[in-house]
PDB file of N, CA and C in Angstrom:
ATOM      1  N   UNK A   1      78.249 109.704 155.504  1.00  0.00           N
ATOM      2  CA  UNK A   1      77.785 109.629 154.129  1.00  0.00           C
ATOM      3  C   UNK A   1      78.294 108.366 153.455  1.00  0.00           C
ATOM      4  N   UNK A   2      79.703 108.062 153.956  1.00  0.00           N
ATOM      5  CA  UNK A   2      80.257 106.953 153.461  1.00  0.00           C
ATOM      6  C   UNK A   2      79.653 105.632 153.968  1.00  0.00           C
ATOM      7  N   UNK A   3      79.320 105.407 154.758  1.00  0.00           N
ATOM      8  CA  UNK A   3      77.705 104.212 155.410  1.00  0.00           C
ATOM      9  C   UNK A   3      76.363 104.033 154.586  1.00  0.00           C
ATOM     10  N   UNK A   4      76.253 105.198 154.191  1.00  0.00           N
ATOM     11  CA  UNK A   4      74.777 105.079 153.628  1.00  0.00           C
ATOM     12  C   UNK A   4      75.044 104.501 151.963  1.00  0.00           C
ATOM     13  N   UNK A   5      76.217 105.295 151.426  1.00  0.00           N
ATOM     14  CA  UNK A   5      76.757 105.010 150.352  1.00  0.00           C
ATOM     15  C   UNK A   5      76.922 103.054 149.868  1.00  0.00           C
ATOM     16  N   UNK A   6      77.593 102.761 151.082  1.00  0.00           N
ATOM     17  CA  UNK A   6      77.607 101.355 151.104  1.00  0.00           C
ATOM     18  C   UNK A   6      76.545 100.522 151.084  1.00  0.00           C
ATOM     19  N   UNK A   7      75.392 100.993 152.085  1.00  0.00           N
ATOM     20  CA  UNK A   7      74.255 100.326 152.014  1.00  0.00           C
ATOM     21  C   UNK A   7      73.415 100.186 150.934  1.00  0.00           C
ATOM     22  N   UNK A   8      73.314 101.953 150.141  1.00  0.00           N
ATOM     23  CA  UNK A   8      72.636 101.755 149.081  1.00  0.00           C
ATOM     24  C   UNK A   8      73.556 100.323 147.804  1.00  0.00           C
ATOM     25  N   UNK A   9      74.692 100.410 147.745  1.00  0.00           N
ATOM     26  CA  UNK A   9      74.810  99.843 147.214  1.00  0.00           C
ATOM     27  C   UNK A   9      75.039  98.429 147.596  1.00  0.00           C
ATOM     28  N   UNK A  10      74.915  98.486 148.739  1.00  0.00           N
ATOM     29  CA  UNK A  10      74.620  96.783 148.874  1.00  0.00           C
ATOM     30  C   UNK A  10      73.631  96.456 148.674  1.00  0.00           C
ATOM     31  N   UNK A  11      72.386  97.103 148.887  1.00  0.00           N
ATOM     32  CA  UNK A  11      70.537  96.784 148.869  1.00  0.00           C
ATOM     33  C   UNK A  11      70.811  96.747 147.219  1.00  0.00           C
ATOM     34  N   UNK A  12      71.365  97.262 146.446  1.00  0.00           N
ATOM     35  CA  UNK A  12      71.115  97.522 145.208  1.00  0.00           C
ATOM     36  C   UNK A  12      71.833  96.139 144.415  1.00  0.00           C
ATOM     37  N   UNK A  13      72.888  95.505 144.970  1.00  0.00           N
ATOM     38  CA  UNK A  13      72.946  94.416 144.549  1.00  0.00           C
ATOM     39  C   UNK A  13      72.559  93.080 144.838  1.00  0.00           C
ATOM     40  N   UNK A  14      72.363  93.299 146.028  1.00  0.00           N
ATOM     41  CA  UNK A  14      70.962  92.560 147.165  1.00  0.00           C
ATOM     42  C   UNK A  14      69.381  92.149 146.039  1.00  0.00           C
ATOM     43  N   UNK A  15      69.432  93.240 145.694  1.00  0.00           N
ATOM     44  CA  UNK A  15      67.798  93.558 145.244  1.00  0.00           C
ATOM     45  C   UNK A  15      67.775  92.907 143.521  1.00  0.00           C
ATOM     46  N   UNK A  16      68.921  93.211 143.322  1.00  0.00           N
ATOM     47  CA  UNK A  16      69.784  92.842 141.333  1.00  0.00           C
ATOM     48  C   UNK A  16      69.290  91.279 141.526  1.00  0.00           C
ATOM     49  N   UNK A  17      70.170  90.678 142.292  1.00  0.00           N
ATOM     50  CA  UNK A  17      70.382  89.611 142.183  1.00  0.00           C
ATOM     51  C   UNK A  17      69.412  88.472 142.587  1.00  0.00           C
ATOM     52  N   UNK A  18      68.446  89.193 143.982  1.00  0.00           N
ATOM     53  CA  UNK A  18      67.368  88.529 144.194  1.00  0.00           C
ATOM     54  C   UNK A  18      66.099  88.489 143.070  1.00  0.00           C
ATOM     55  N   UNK A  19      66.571  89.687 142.029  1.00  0.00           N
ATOM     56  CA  UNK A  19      65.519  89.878 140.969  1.00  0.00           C
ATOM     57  C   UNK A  19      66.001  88.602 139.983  1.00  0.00           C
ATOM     58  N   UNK A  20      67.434  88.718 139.563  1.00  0.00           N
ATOM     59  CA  UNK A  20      67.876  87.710 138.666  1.00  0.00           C
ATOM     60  C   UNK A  20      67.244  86.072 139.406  1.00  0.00           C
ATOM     61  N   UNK A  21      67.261  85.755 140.367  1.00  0.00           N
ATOM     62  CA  UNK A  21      66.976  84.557 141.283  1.00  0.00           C
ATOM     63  C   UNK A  21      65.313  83.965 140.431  1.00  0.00           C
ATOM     64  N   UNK A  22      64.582  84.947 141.095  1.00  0.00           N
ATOM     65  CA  UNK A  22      63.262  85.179 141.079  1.00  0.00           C
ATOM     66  C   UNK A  22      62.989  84.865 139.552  1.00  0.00           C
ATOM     67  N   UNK A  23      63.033  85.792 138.696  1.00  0.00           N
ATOM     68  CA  UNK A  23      63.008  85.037 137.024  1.00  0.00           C
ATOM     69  C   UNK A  23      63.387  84.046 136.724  1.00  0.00           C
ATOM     70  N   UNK A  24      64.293  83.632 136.957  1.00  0.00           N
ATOM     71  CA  UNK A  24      64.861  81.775 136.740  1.00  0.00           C
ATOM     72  C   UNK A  24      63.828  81.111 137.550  1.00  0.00           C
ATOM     73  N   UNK A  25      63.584  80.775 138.608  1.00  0.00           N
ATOM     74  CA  UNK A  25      62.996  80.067 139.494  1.00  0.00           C
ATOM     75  C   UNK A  25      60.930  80.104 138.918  1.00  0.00           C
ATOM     76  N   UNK A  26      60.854  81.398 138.268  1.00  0.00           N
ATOM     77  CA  UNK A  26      59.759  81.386 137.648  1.00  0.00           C
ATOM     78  C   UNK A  26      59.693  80.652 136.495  1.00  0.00           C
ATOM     79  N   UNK A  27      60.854  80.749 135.802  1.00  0.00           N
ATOM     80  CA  UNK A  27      60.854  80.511 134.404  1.00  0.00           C
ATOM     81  C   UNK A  27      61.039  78.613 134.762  1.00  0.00           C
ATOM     82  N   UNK A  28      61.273  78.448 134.989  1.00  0.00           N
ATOM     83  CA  UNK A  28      61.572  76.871 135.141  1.00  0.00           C
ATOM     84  C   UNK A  28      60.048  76.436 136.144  1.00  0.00           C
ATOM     85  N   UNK A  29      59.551  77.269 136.526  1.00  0.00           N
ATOM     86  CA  UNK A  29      58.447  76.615 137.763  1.00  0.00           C
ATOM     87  C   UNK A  29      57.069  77.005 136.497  1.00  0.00           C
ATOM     88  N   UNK A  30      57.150  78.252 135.556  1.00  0.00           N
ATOM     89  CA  UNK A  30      55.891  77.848 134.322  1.00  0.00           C
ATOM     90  C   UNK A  30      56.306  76.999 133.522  1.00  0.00           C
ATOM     91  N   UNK A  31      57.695  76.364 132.728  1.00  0.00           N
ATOM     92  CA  UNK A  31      57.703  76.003 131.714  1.00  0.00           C
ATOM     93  C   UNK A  31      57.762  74.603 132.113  1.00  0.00           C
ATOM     94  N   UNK A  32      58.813  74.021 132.981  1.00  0.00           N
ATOM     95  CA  UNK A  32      58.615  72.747 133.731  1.00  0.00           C
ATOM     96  C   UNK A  32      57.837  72.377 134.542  1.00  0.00           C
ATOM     97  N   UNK A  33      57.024  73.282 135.222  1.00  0.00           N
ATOM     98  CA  UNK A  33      56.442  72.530 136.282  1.00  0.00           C
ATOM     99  C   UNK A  33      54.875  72.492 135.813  1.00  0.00           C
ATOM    100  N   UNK A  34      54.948  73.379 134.894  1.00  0.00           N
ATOM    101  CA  UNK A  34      53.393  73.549 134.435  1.00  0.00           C
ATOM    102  C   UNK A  34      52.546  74.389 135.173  1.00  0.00           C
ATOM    103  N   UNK A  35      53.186  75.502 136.055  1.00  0.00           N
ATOM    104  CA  UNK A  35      52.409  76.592 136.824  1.00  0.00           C
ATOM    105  C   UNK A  35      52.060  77.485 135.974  1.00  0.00           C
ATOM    106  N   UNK A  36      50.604  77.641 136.247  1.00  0.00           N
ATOM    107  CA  UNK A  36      49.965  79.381 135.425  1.00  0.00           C
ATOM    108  C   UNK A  36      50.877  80.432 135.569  1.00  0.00           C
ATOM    109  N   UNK A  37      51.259  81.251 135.120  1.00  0.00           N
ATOM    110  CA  UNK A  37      51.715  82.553 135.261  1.00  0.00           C
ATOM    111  C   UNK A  37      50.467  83.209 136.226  1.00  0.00           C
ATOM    112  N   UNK A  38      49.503  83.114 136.389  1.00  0.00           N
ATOM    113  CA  UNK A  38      49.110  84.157 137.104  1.00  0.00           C
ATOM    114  C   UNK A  38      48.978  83.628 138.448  1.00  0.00           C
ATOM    115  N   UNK A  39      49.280  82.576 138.691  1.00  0.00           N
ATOM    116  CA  UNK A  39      49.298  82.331 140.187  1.00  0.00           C
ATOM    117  C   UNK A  39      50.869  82.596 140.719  1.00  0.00           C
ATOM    118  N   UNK A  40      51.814  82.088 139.749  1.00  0.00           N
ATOM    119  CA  UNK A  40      53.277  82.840 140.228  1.00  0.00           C
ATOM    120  C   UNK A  40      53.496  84.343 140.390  1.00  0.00           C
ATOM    121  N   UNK A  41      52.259  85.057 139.995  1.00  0.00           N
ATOM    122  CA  UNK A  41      52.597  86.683 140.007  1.00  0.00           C
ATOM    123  C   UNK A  41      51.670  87.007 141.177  1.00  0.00           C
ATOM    124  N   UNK A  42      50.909  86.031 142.001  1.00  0.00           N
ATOM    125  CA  UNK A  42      50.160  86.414 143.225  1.00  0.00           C
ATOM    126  C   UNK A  42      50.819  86.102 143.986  1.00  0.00           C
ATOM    127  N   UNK A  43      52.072  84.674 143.787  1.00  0.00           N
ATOM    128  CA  UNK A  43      52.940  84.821 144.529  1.00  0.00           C
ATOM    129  C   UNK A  43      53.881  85.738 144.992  1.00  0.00           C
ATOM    130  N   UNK A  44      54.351  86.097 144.213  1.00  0.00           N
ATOM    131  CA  UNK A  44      55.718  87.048 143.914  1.00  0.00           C
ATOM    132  C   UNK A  44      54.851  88.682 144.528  1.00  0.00           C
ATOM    133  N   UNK A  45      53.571  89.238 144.523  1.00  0.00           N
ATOM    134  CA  UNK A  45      53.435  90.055 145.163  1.00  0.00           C
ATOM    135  C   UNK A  45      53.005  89.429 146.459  1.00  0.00           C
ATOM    136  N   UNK A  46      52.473  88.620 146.744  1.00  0.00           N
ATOM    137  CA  UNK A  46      52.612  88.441 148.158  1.00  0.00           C
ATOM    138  C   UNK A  46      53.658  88.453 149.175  1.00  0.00           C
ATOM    139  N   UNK A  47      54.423  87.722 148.733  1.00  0.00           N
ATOM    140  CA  UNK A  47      55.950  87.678 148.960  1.00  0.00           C
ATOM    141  C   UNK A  47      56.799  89.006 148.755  1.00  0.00           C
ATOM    142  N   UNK A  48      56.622  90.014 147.649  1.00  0.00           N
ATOM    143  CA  UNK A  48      57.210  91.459 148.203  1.00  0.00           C
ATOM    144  C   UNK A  48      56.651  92.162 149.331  1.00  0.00           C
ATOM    145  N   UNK A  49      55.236  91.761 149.607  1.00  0.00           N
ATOM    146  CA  UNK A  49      54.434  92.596 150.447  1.00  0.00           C
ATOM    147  C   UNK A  49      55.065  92.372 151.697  1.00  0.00           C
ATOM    148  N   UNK A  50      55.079  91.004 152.127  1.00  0.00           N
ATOM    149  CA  UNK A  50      55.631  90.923 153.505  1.00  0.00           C
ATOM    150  C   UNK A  50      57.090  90.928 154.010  1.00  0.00           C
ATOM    151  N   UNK A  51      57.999  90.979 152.637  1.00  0.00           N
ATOM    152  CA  UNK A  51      59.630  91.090 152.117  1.00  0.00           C
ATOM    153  C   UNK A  51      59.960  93.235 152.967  1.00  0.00           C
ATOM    154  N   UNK A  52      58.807  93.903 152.078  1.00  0.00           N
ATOM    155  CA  UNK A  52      58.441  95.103 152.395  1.00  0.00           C
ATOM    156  C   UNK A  52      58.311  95.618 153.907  1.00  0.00           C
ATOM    157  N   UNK A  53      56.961  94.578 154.405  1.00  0.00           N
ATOM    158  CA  UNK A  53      56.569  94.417 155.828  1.00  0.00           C
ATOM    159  C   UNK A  53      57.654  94.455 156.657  1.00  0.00           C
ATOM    160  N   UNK A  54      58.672  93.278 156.595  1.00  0.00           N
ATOM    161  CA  UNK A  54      59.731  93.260 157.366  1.00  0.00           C
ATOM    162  C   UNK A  54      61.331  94.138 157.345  1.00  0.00           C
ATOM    163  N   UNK A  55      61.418  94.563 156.393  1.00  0.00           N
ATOM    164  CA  UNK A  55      62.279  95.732 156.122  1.00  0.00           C
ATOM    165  C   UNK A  55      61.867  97.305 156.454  1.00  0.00           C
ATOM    166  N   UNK A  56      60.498  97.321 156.520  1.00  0.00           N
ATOM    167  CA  UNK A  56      59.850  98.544 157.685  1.00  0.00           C
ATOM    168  C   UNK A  56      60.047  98.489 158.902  1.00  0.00           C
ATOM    169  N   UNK A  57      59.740  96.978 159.384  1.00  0.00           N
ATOM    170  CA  UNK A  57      59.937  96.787 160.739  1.00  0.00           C
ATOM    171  C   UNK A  57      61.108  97.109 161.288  1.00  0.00           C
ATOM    172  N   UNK A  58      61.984  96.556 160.370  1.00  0.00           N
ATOM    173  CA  UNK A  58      63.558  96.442 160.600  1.00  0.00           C
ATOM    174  C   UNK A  58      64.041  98.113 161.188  1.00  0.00           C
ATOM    175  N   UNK A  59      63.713  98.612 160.202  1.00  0.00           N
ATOM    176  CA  UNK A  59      64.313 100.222 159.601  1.00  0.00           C
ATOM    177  C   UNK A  59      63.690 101.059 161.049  1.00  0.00           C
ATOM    178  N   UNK A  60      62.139 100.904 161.415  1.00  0.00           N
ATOM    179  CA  UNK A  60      61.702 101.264 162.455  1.00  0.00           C
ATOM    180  C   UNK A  60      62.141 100.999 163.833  1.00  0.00           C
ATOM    181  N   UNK A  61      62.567 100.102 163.952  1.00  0.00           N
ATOM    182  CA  UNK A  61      63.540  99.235 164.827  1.00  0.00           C
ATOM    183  C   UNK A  61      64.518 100.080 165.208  1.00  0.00           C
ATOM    184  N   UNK A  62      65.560 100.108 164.110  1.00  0.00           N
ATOM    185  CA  UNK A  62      66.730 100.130 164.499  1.00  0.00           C
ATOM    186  C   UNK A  62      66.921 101.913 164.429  1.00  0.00           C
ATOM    187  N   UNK A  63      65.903 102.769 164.072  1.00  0.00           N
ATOM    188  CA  UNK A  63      65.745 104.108 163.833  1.00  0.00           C
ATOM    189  C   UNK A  63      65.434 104.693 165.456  1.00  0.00           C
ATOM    190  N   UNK A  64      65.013 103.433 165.991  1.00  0.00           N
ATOM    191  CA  UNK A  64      64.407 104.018 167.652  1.00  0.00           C
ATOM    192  C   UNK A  64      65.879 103.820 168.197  1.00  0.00           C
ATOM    193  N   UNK A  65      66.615 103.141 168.047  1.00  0.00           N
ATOM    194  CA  UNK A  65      67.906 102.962 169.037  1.00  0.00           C
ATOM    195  C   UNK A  65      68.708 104.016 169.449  1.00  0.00           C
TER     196      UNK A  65
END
């Protein structure tokens, strides 16, 4: 129980901080760079989709061992 405990809270600050990342890097790529907002938000789900993709894989993976 004490494993899983850890993980959740590592994914959970894993996930915090990659969120904090992600808003800055937006916020400076519409206001400086002159990107639409709606092409940075086709990014950003594309990029969870296959973020998603590979953390299934992972989990499936290592669930067969």
């Amino acid at each position: 129980m004490k494993k899983f405990c850890d993980h959740a809270i590592a994914f959970l600050l894993a996930s915090g901080s990659a969120a904090v990342a992600a808003y800055s890097m937006s916020q400076i790529a519409h206001k400086n760079l002159g990107i639409p907002s709606s092409d940075l938000r086709n990014q950003a789900l594309m990029s969870a989709a296959l973020l998603i993709g590979f953390v299934t894989v992972q989990f499936i993976v290592t669930r067969e061992r």
